[in-house]
N, C-alpha and C. Protein backbone atom coordinates (compact mmCIF):
# COMPACT_ATOMS: atom_id res chain seq x y z
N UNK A 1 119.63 74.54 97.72
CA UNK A 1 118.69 75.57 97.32
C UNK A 1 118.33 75.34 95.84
N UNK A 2 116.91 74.76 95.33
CA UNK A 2 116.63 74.79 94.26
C UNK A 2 116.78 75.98 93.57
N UNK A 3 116.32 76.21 92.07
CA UNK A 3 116.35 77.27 91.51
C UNK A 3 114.93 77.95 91.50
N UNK A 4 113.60 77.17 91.67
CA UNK A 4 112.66 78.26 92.08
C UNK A 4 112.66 78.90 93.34
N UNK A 5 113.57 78.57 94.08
CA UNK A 5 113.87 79.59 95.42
C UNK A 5 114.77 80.97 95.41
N UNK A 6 115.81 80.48 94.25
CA UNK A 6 116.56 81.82 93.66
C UNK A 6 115.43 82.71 92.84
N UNK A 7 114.86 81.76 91.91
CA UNK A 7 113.59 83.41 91.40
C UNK A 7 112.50 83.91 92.37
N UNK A 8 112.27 83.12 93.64
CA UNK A 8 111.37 83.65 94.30
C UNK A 8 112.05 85.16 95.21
N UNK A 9 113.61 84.38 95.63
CA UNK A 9 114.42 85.71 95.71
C UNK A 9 114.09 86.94 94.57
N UNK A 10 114.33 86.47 93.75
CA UNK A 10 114.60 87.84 92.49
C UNK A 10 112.85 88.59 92.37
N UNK A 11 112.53 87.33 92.43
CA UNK A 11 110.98 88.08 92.43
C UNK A 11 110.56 89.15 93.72
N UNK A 12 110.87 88.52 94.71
CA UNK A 12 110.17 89.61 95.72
C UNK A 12 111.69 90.87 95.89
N UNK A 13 112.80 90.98 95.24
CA UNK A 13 113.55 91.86 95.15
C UNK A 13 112.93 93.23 94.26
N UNK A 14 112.48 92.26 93.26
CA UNK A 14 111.61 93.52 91.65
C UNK A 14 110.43 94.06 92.62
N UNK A 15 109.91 92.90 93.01
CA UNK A 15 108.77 93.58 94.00
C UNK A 15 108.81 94.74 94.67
N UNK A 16 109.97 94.44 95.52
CA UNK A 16 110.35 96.22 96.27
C UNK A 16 110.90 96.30 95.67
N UNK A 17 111.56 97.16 94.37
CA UNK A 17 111.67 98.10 93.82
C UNK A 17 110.71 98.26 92.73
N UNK A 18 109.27 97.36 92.60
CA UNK A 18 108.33 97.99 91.71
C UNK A 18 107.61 99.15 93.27
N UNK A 19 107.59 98.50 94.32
CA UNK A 19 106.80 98.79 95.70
C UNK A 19 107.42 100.81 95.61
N UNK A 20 108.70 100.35 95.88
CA UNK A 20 109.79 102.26 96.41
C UNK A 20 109.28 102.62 94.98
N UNK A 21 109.32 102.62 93.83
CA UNK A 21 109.42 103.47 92.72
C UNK A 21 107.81 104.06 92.76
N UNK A 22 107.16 102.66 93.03
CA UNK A 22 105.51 103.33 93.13
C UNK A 22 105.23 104.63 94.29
N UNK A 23 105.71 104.39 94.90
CA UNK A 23 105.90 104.86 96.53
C UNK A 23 106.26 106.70 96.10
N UNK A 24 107.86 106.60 94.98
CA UNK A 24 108.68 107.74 94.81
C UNK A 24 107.79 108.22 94.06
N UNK A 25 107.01 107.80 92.96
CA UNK A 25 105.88 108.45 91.51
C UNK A 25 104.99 109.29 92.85
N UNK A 26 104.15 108.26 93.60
CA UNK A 26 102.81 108.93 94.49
C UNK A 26 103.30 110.01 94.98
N UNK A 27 104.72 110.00 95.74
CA UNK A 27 104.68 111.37 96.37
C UNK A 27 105.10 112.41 95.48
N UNK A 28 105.88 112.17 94.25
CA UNK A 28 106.24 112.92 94.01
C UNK A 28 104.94 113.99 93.12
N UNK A 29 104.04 112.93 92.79
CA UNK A 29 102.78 113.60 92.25
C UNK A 29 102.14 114.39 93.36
N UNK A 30 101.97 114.13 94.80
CA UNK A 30 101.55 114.41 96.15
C UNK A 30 101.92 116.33 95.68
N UNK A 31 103.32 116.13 96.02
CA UNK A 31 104.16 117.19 96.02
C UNK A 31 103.95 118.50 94.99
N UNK A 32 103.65 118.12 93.67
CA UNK A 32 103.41 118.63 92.62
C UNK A 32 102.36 119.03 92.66
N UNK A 33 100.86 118.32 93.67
CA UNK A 33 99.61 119.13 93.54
C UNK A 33 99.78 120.14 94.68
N UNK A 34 100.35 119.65 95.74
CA UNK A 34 100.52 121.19 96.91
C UNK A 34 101.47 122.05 96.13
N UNK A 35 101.99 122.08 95.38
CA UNK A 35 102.85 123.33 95.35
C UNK A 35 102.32 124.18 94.19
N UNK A 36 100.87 123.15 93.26
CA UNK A 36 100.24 124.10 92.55
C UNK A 36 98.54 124.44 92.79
N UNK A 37 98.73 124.12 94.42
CA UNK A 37 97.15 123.84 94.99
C UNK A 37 97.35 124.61 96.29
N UNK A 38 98.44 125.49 96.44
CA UNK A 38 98.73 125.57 98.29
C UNK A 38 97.88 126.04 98.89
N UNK A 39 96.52 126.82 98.68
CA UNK A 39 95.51 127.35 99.54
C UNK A 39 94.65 125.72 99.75
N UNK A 40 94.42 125.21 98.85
CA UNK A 40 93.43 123.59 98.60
C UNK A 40 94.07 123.03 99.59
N UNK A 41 95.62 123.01 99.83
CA UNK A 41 96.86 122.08 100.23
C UNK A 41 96.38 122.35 102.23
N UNK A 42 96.63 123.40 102.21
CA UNK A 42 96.55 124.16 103.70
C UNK A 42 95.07 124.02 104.45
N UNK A 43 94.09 123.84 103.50
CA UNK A 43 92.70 123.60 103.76
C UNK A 43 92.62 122.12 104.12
N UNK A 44 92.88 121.33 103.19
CA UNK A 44 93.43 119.45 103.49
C UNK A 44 93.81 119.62 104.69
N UNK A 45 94.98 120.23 104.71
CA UNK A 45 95.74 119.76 106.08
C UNK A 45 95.35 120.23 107.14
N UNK A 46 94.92 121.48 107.48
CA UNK A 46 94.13 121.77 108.29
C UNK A 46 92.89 120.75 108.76
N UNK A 47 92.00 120.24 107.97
CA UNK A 47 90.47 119.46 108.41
C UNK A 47 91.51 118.42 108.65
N UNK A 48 92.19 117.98 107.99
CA UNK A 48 93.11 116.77 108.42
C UNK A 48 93.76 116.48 109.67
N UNK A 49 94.10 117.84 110.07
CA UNK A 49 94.59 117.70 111.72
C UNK A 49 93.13 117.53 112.78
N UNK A 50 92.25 118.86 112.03
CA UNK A 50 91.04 118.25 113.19
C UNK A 50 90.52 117.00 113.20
N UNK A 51 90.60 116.22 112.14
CA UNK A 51 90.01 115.09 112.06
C UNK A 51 90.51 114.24 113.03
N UNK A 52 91.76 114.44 113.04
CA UNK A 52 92.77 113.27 113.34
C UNK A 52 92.39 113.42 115.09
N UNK A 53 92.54 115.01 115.58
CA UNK A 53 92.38 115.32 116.62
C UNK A 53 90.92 114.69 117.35
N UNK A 54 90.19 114.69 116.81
CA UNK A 54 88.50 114.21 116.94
C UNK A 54 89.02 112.43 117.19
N UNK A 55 89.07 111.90 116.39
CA UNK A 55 89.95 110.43 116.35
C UNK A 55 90.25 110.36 117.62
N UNK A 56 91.52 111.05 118.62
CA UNK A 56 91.98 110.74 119.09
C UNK A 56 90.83 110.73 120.58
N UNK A 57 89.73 111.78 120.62
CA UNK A 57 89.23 112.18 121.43
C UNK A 57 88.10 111.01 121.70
N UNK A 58 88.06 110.42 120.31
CA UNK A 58 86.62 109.29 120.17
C UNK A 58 87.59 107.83 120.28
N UNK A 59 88.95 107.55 120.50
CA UNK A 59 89.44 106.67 121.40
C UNK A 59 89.52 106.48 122.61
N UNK A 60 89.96 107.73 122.86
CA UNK A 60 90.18 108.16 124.48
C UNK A 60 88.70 107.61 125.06
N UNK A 61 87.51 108.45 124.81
CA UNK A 61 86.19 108.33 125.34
C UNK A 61 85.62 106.37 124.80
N UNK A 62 85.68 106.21 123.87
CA UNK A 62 85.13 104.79 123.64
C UNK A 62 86.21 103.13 123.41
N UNK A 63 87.43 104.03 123.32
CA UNK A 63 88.30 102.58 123.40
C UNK A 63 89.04 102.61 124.91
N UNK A 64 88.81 103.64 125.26
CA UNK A 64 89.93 103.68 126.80
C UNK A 64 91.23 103.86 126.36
N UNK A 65 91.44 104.41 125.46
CA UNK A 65 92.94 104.76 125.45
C UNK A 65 93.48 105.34 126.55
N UNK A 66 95.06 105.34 126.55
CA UNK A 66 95.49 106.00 127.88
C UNK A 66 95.00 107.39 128.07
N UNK A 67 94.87 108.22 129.13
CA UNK A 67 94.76 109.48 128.72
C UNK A 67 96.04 110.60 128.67
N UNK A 68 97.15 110.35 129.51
CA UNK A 68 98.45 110.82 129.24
C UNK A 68 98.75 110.91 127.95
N UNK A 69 99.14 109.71 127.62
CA UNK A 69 99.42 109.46 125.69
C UNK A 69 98.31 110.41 125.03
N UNK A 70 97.04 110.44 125.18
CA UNK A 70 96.41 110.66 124.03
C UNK A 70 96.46 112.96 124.39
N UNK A 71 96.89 112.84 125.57
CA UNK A 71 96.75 114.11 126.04
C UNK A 71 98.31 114.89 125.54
N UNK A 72 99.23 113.68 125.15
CA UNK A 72 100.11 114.52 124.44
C UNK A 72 100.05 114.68 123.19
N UNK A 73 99.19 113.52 122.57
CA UNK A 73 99.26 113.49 121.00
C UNK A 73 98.45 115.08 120.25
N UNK A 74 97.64 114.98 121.15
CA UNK A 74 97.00 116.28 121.28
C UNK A 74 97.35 117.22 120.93
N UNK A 75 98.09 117.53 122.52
CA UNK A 75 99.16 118.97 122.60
C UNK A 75 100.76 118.52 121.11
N UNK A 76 100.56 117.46 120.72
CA UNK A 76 101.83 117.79 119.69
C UNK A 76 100.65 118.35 118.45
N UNK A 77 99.51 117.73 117.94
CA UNK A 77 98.60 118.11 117.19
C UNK A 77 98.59 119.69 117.10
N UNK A 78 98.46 119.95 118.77
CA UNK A 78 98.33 121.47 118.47
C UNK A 78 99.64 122.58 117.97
N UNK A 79 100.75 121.85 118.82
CA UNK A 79 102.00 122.26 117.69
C UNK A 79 102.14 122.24 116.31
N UNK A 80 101.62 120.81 116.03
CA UNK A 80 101.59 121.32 114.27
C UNK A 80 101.04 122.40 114.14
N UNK A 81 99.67 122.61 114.37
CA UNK A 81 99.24 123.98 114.27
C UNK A 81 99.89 125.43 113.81
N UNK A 82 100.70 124.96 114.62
CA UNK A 82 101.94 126.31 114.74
C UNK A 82 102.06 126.59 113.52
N UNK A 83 102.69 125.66 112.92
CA UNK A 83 102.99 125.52 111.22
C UNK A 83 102.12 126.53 110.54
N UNK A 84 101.26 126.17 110.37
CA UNK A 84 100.33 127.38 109.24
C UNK A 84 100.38 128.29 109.55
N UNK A 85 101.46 129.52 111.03
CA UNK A 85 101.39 130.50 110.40
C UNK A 85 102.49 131.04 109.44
N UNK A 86 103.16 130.24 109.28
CA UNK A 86 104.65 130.78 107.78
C UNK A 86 103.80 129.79 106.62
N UNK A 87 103.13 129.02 106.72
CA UNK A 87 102.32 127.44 105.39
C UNK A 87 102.16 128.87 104.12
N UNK A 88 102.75 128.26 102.94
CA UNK A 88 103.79 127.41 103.11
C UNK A 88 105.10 127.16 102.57
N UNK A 89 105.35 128.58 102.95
CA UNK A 89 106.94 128.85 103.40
C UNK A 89 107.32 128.29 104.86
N UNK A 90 107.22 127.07 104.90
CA UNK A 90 108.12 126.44 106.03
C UNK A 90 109.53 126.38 106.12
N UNK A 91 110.23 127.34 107.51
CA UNK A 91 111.59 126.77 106.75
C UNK A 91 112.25 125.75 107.89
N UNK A 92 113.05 125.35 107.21
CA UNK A 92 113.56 123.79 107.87
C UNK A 92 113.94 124.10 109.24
N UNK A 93 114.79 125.41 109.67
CA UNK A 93 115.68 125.88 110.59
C UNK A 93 114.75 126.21 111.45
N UNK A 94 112.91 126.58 111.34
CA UNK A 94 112.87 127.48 112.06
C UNK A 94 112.41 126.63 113.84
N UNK A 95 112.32 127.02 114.79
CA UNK A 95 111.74 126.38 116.27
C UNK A 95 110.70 125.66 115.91
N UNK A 96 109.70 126.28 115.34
CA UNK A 96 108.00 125.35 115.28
C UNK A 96 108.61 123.92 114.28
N UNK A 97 109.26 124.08 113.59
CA UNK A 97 109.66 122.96 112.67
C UNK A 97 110.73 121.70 113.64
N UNK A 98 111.39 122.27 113.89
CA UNK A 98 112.44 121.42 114.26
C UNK A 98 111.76 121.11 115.76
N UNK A 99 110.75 121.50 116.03
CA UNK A 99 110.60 120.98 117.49
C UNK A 99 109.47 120.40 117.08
N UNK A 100 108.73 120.36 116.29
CA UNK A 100 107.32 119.36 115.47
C UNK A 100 107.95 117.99 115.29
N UNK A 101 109.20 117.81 114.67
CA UNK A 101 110.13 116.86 114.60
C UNK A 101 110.51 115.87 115.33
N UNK A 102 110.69 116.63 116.24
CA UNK A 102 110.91 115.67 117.27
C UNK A 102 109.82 115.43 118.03
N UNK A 103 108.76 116.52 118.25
CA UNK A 103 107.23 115.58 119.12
C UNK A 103 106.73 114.65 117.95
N UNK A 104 107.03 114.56 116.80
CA UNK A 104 106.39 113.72 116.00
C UNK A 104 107.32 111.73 116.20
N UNK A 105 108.61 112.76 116.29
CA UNK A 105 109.55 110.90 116.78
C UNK A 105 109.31 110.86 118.34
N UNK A 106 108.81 111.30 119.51
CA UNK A 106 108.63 111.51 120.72
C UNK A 106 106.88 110.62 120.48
N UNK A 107 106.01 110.98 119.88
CA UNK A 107 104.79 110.71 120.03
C UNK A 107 104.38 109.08 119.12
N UNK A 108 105.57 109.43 118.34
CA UNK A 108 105.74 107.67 118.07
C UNK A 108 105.92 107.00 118.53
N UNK A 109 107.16 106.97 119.51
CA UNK A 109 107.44 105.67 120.43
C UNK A 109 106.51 105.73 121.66
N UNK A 110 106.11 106.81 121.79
CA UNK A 110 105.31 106.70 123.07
C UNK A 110 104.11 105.86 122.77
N UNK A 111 103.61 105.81 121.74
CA UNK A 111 101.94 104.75 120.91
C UNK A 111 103.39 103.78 120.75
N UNK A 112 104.18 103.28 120.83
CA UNK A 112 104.95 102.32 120.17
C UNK A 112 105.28 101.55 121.19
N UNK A 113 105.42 102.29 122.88
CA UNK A 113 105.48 101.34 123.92
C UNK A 113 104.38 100.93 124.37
N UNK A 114 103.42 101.72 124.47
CA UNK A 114 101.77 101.50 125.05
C UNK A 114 101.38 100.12 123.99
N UNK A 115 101.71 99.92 122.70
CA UNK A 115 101.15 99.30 121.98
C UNK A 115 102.47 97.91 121.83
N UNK A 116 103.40 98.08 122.54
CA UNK A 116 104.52 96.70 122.51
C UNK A 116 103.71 96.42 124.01
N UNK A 117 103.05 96.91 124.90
CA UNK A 117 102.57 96.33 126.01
C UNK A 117 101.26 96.26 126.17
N UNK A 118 100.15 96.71 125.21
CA UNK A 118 98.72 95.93 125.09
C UNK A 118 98.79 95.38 123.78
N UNK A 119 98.12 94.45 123.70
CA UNK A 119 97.84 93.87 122.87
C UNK A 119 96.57 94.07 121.54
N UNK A 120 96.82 94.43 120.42
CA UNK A 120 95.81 94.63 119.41
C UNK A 120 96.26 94.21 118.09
N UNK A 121 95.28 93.52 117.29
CA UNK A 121 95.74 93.42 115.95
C UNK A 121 96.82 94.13 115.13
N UNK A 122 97.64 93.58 114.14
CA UNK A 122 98.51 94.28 113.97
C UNK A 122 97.67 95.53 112.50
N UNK A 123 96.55 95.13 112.01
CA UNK A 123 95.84 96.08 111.03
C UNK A 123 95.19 97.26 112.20
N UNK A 124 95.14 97.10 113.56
CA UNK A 124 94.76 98.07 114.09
C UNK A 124 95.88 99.24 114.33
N UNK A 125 96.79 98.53 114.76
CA UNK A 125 98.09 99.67 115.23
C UNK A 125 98.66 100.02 113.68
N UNK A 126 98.58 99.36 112.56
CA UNK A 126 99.13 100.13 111.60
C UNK A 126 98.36 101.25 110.90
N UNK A 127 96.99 101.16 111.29
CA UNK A 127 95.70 102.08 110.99
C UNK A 127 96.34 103.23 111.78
N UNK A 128 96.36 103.03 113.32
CA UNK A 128 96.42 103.92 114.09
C UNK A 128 97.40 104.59 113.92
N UNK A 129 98.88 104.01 113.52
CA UNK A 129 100.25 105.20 113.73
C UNK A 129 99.81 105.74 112.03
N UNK A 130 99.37 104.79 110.98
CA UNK A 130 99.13 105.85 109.79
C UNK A 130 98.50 106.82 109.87
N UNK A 131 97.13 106.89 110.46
CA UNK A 131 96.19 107.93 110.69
C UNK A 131 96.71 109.04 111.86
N UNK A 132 96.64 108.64 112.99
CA UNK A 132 96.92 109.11 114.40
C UNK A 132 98.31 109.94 114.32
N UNK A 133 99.09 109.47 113.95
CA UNK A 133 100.48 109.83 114.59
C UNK A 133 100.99 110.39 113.55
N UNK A 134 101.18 109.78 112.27
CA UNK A 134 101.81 110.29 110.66
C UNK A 134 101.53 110.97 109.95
N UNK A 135 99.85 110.66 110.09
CA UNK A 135 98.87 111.13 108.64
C UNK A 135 99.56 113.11 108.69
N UNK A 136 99.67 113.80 109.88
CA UNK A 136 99.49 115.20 109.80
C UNK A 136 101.08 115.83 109.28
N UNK A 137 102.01 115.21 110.37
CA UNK A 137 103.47 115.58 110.25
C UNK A 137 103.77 115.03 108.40
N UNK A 138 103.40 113.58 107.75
CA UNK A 138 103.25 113.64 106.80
C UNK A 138 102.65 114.39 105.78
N UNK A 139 101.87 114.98 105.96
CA UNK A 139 101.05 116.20 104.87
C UNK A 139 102.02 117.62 104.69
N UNK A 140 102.50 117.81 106.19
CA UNK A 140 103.14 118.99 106.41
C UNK A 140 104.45 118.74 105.80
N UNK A 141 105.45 117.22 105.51
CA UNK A 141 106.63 117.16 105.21
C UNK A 141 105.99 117.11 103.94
N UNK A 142 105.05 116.67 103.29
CA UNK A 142 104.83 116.67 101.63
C UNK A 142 104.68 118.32 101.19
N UNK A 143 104.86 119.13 101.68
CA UNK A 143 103.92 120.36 101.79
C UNK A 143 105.65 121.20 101.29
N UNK A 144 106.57 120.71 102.11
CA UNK A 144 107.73 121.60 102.30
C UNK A 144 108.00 121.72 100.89
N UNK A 145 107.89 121.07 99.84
CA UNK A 145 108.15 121.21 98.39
C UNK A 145 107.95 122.54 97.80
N UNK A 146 106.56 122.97 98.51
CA UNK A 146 105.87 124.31 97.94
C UNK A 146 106.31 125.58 98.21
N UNK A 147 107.31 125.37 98.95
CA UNK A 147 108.40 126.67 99.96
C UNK A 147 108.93 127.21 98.63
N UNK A 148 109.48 127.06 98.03
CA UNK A 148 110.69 126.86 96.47
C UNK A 148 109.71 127.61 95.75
N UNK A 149 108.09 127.97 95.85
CA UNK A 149 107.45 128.38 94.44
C UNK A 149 106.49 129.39 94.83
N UNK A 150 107.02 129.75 96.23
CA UNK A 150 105.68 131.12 96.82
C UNK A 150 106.45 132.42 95.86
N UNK A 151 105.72 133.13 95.83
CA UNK A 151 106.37 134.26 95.69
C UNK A 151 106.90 135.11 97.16
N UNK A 152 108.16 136.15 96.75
CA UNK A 152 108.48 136.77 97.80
C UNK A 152 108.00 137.34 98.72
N UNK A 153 107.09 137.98 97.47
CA UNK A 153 106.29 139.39 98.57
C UNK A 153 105.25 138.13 99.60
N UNK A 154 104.82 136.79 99.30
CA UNK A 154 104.05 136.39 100.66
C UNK A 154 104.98 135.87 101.44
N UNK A 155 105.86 136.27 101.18
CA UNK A 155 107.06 134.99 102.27
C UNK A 155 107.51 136.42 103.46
N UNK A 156 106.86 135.70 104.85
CA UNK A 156 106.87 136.67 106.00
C UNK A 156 108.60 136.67 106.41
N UNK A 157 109.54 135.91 106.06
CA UNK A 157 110.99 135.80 106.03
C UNK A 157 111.36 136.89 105.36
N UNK A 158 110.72 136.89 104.38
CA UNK A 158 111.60 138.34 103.23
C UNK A 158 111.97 139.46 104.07
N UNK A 159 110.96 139.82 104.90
CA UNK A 159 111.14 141.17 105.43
C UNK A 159 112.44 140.57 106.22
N UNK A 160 112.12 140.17 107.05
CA UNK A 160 113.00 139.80 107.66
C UNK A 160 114.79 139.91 107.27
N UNK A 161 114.84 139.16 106.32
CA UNK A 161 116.25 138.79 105.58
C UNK A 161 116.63 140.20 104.90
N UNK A 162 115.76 141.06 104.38
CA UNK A 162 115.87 142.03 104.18
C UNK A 162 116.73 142.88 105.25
N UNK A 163 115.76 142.90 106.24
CA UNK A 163 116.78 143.78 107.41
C UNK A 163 118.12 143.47 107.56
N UNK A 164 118.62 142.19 107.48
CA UNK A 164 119.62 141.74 107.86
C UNK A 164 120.63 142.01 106.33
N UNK A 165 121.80 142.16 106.94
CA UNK A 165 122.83 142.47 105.79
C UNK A 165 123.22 141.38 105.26
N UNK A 166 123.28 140.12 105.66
CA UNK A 166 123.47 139.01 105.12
C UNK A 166 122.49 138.11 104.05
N UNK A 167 122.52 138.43 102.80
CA UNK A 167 121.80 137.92 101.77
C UNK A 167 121.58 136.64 102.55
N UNK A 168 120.27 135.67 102.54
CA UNK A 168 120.27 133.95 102.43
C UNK A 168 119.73 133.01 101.49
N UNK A 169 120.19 132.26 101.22
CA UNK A 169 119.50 131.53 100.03
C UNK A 169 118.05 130.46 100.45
N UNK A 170 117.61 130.56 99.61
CA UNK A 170 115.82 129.68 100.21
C UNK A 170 116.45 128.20 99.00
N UNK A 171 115.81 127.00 100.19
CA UNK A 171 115.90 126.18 98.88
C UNK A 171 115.26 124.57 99.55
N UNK A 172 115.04 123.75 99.02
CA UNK A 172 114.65 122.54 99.64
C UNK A 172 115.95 121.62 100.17
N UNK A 173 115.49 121.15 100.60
CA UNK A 173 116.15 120.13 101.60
C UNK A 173 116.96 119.50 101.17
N UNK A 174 116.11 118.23 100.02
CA UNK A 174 117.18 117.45 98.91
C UNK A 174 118.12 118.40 98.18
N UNK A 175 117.86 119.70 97.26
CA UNK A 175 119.06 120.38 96.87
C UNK A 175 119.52 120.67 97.50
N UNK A 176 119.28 121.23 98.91
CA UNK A 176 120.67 121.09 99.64
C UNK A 176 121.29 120.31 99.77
N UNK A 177 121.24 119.09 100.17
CA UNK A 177 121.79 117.67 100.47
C UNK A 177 122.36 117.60 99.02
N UNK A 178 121.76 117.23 97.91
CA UNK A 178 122.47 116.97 96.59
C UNK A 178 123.93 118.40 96.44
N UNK A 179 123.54 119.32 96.55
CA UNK A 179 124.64 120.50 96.54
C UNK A 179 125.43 120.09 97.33
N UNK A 180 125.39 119.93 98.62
CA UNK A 180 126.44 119.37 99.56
C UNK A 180 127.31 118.43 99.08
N UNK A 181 126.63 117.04 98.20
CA UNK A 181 127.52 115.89 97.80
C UNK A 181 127.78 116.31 96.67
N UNK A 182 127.50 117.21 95.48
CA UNK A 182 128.31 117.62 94.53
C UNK A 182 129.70 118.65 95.28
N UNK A 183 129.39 118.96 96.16
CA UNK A 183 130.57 120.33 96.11
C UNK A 183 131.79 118.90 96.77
N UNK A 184 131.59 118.28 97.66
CA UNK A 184 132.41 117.82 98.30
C UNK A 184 132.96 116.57 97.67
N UNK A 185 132.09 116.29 96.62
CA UNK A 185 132.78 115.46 95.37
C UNK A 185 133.57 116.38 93.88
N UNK A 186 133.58 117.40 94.05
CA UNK A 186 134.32 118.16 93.04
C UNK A 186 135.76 118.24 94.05
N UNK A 187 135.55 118.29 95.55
CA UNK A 187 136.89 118.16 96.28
C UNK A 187 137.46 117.40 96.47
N UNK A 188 136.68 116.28 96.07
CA UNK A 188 137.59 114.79 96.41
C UNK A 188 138.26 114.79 95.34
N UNK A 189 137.14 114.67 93.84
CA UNK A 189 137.68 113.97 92.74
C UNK A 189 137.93 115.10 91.62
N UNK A 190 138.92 115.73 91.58
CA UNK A 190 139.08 116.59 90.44
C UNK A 190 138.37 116.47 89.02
N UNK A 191 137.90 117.53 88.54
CA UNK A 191 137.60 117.34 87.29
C UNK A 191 138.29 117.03 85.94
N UNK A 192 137.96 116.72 84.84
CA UNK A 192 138.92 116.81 83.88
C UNK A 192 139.81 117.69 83.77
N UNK A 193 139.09 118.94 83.39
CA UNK A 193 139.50 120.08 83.50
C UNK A 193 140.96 120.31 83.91
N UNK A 194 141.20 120.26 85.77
CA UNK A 194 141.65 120.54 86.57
C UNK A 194 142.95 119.76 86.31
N UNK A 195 142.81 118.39 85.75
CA UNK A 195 143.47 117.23 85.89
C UNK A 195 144.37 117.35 84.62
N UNK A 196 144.15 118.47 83.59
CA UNK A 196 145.01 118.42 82.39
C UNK A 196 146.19 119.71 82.80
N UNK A 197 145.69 120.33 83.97
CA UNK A 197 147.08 121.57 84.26
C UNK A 197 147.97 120.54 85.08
N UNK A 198 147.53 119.22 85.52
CA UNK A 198 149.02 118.90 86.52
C UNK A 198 150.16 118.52 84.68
């Protein structure tokens, strides 16, 4: 192995991680305009689903797509739907969410076998699962950021949690996950603190 084969390694290594960091900046800017744009945000995503929905209807009719497949992509389309009526206080736990979830990994492989058994360019099928299949469930997961910055009084949960005697905490996803691996790393690994009473 010469040595311009080791920098061509190192080179396309910087590459993806100039590629993920670009990737982490876009969304995280994504994120930052829905959560200070959420009526603009909900309007996007909304024409965004019909669009997508229209798409699917002007394959079906002029490419021959299957009509099963395209008759579920549909009916999952119209589940997203569901979504905007809590948008956008989405919360992670609730049915419309967690079952969007899975028609969204359900409606992938289903374009993922139809398309491992016809044959089309590979700039066509990556058009199609970006647009078709991602573009909406993606808007709606960029969207969940904006949950963290509604106020109470629009959050249709409040009442709710109210009734109930059990205070709950609202919060995003990653701080949960990050809270989780701090608490259970303060149990593994004692603190200083802790470590000067033995």
């Amino acid at each position: 192995m010469t040595f311009l084969a080791l920098m061509a390694y190192g080179g396309a290594a910087l590459g993806f991680i100039f590629v993920t960091l670009s990737l982490a900046c876009g969304l995280y800017y994504l994120a930052e305009l829905v959560e200070e744009h959420t009526v603009a945000a909900r309007k996007f995503i909304k024409w965004t689903l019909w669009t997508v929905v229209a798409l699917h209807i002007i394959l079906l009719v002029f490419d021959r797509f299957p009509v099963i497949r395209t008759l579920f992509s549909l009916a999952c389309h119209g589940w997203y739907s569901l979504l905007f009526r809590d948008f956008p206080a989405i919360e992670l736990t609730s049915p419309y969410f967690v079952v969007s979830c899975v028609l969204t990994v359900t409606d992938h492989f289903m374009w993922f076998f139809f398309f491992a058994r016809h044959y089309h360019p590979f700039s066509e099928i990556a058009t199609f699962f970006g647009i078709c299949v991602w573009l909406v469930p993606f808007t709606f997961f960029i969207s969940l950021s904006a949950n963290e910055y509604t106020l109470p009084a629009y959050d249709p949960s409040a009442a709710r949690s109210s009734e109930d005697s059990s205070p709950r905490k609202r919060g995003n996803l990653i701080k949960s996950i990050s809270a989780y691996i701090l608490q259970k790393n303060d149990e593994m690994l004692p603190s200083a603190s802790a470590r000067k009473n033995f």
